[in-house]
Structure formats: C-alpha cells, structure tokens
C-alpha atoms as a PDB file:
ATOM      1  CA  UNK A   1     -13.035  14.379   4.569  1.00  0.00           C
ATOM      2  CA  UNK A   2     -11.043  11.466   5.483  1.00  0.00           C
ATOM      3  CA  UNK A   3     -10.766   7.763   4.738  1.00  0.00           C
ATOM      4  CA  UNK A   4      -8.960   4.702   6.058  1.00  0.00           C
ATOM      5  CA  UNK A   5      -7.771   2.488   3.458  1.00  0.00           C
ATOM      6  CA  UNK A   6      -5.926  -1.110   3.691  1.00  0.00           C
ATOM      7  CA  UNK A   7      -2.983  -1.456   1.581  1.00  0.00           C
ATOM      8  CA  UNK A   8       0.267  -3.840   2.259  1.00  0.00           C
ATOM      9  CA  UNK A   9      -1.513  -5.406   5.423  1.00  0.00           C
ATOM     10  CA  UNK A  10      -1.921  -2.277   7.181  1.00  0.00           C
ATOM     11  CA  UNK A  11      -4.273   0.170   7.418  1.00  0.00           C
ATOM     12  CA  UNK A  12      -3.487   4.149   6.962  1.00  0.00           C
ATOM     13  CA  UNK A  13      -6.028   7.128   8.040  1.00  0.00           C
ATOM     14  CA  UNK A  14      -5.646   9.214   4.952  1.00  0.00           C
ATOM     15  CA  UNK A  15      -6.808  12.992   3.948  1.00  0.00           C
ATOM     16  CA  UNK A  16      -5.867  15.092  -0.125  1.00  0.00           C
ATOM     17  CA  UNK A  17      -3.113  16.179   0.050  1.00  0.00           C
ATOM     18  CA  UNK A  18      -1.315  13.307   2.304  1.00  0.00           C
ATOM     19  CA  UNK A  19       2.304  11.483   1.240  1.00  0.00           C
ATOM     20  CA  UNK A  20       2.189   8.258   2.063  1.00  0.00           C
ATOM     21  CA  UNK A  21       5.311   5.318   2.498  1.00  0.00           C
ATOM     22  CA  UNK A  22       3.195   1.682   1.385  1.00  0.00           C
ATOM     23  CA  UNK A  23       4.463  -1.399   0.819  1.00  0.00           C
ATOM     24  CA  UNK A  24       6.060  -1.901  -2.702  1.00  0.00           C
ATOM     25  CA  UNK A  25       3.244  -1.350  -5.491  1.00  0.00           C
ATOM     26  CA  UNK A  26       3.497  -2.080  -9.157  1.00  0.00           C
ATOM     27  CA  UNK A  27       3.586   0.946 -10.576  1.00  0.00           C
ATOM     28  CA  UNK A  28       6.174   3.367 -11.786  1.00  0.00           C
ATOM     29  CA  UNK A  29       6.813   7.677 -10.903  1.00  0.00           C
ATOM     30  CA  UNK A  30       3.813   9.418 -12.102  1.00  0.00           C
ATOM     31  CA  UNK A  31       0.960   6.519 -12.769  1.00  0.00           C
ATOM     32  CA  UNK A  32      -2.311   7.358 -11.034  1.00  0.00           C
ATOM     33  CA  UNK A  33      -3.608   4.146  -9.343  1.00  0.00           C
ATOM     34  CA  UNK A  34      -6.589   3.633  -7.247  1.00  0.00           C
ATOM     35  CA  UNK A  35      -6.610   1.972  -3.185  1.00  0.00           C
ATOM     36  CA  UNK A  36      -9.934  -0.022  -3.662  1.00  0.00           C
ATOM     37  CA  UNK A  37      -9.973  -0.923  -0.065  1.00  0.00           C
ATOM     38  CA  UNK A  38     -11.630   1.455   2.331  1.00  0.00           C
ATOM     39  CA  UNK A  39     -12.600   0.644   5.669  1.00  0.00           C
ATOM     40  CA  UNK A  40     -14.121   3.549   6.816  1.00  0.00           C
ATOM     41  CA  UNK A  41     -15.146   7.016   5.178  1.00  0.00           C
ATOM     42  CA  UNK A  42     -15.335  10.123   7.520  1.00  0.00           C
ATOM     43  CA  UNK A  43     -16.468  13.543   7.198  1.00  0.00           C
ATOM     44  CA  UNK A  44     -20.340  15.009   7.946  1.00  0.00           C
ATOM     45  CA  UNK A  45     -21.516  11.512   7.606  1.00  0.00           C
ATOM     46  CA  UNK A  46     -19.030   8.671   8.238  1.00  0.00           C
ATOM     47  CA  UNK A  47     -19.784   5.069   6.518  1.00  0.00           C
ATOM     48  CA  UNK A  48     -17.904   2.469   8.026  1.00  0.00           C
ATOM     49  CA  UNK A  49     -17.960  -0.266   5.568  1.00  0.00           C
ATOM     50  CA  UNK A  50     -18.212  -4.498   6.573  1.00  0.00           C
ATOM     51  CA  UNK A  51     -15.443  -5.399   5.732  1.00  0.00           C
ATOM     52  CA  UNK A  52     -15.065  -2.359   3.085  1.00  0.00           C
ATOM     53  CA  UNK A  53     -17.065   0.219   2.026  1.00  0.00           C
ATOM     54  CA  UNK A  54     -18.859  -0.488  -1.382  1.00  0.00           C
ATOM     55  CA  UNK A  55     -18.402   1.385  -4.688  1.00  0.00           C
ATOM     56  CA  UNK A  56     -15.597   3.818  -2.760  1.00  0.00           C
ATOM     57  CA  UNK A  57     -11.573   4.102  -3.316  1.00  0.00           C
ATOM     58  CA  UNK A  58      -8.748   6.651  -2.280  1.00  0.00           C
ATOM     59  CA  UNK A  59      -6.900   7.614  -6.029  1.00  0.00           C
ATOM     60  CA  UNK A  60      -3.127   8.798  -5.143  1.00  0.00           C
ATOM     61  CA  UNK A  61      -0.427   9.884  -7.913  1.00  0.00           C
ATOM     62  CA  UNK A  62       3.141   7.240  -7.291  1.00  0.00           C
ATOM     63  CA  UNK A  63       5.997   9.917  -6.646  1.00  0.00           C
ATOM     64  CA  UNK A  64       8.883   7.518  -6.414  1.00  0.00           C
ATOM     65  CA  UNK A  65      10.035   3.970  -5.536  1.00  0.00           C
ATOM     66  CA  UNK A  66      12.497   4.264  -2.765  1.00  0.00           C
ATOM     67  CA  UNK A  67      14.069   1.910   0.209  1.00  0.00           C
ATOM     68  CA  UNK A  68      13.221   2.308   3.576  1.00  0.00           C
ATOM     69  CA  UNK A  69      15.872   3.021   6.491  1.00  0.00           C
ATOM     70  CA  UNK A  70      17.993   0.008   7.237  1.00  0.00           C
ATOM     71  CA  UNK A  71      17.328  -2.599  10.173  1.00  0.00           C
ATOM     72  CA  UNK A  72      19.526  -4.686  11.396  1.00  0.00           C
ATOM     73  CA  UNK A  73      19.452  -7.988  12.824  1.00  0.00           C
ATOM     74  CA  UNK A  74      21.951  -9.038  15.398  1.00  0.00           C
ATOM     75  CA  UNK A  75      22.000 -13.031  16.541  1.00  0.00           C
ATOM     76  CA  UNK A  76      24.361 -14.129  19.417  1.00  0.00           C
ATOM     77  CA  UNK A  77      24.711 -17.322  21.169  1.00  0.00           C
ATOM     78  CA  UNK A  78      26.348 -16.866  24.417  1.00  0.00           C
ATOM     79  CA  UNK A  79      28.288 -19.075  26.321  1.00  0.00           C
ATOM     80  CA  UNK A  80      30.117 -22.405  24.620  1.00  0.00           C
ATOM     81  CA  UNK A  81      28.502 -22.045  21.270  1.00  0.00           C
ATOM     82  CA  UNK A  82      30.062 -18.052  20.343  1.00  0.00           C
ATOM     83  CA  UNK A  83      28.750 -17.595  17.634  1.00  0.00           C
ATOM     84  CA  UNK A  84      27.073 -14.472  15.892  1.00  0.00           C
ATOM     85  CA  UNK A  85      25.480 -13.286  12.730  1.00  0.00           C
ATOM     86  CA  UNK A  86      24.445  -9.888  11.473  1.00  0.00           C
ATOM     87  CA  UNK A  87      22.017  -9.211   8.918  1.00  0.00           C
ATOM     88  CA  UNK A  88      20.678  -6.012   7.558  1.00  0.00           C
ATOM     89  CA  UNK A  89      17.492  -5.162   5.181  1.00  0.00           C
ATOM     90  CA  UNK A  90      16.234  -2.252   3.595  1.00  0.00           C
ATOM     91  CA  UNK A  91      12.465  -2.800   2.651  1.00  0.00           C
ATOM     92  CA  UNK A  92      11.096  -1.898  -0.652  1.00  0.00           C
ATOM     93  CA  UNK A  93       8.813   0.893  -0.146  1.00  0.00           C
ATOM     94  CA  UNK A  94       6.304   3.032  -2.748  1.00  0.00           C
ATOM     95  CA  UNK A  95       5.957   7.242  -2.123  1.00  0.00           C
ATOM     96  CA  UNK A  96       2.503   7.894  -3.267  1.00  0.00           C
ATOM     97  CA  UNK A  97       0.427  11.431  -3.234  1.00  0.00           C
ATOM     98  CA  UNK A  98      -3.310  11.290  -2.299  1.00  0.00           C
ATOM     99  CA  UNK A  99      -4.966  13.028  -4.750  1.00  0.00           C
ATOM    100  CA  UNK A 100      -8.983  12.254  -4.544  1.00  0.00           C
ATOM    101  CA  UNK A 101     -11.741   9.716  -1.948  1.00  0.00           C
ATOM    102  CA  UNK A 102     -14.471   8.892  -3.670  1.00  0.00           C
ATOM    103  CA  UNK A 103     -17.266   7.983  -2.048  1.00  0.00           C
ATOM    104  CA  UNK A 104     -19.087   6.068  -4.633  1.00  0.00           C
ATOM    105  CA  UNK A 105     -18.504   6.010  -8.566  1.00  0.00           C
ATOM    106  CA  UNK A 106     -15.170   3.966  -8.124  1.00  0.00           C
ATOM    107  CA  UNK A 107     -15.696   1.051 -10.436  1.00  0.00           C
ATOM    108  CA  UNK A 108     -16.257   4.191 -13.783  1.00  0.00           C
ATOM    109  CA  UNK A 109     -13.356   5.721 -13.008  1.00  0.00           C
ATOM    110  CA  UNK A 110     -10.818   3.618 -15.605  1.00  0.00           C
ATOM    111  CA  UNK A 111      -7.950   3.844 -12.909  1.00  0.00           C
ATOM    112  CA  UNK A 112      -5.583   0.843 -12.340  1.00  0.00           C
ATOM    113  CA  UNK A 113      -6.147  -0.585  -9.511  1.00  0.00           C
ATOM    114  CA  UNK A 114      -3.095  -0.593  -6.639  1.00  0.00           C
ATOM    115  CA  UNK A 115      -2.077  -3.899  -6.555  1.00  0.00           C
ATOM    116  CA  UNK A 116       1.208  -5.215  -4.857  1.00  0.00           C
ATOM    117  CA  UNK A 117       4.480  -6.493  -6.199  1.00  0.00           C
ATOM    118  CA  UNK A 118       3.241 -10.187  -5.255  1.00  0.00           C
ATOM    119  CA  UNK A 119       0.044  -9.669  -7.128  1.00  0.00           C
ATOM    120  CA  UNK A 120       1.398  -8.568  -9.894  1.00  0.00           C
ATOM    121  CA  UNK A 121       3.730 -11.365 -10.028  1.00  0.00           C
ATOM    122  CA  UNK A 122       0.702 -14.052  -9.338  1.00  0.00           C
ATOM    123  CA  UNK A 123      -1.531 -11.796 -12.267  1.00  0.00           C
ATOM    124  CA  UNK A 124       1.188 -11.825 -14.865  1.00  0.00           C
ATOM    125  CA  UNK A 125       1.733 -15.783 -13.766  1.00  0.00           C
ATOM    126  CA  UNK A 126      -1.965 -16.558 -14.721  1.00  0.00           C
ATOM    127  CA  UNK A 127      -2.220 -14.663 -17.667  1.00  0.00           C
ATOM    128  CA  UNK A 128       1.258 -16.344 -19.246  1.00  0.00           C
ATOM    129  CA  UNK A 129      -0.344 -20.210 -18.761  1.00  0.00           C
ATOM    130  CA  UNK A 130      -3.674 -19.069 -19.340  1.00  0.00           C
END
C-alpha cells in the first residue's frame, strides 16, 4: 500500500518503511506525528481524495532535524556597473520515518498533528493573545 501525502508545499509518494527529507516540522527526535493530508491512497483499491482523502493520514516517527546541502547564489553585473554578490543557504529540513497509512480512523488516533515551523509560530501567536 501506498499513499501520497502534501506536506511543506509538495507532495511525496510514500510506502512503511520510507525516510523522508520535509520541510522543517515542529517536532523534536523521536515524537510520532501524523501527515493529515493525503491526496491519494493506493493499493487493491485506490481512493483518490477531492482535494484529500477523508478520515485518512500517513503517521511517521521524526529521526532528526538536520540542514540540507548548501546552495549558492551568485549575482554579477557585467559591464560598467562590476559588481557581484554571493550568498549561500542551507534549508532547514525534518528526517522523518513512515511508520503506518491509515485509511480511515485518523481523527481517534490521539497523534499530533504535523504542522510546520510557521504554523506553529501563527498557533502559539493565537493562543498567547487569546
């Protein structure tokens, strides 16, 4: 069984067992937290969902928060103006283990849901003024 779940603005094609490199989630090494959006569901009987598919999630185990490879970003203006800048950035990534997809039965499951650093930011925001 497989499922495709939506996490960080992309999408990932997932099976048990898979490591996965997401954007930067708020959780720490060893929390169990559940993807709550799935696209599709495949196996015997695939149920592709519009937009997601109800009642179903992808739980994964966080194994680490780690930096991705570093890109760098070269300007140059030719000509008169010679001039140049380099600038390099390491993104902020999370290593998670998939460890269950559930079809259905994801809302009983008491599992945090995966939420990103920016959500947890705005959350935490709202609950302070509230």
């Amino acid at each position: 069984m497989f499922a495709v779940l939506k996490t960080g603005g992309k999408q990932y094609t997932v099976r048990e067992g898979d490591v996965l490199r997401v954007e930067k989630l708020a959780a720490s090494a060893g929390d169990t937290i559940q993807f709550n959006e799935v696209l599709m569901i495949g196996g015997d009987t695939p149920v592709v969902g519009a937009p997601t598919v109800a009642d179903a999630a992808v739980q994964a185990t966080v194994i680490d928060q780690i930096k991705g490879d570093k890109t760098i970003h070269f300007v140059k203006r030719r000509r008169k103006h010679s001039s140049q800048r380099t600038k390099g950035h390491r993104q902020q990534l999370t290593l998670v283990r998939i460890t269950g997809i559930l079809a259905s039965g994801a809302g009983a499951t008491g599992v945090a849901p995966a939420t990103g650093t920016a959500a947890a930011r705005r959350a935490a925001h709202e609950t302070a003024t509230a």
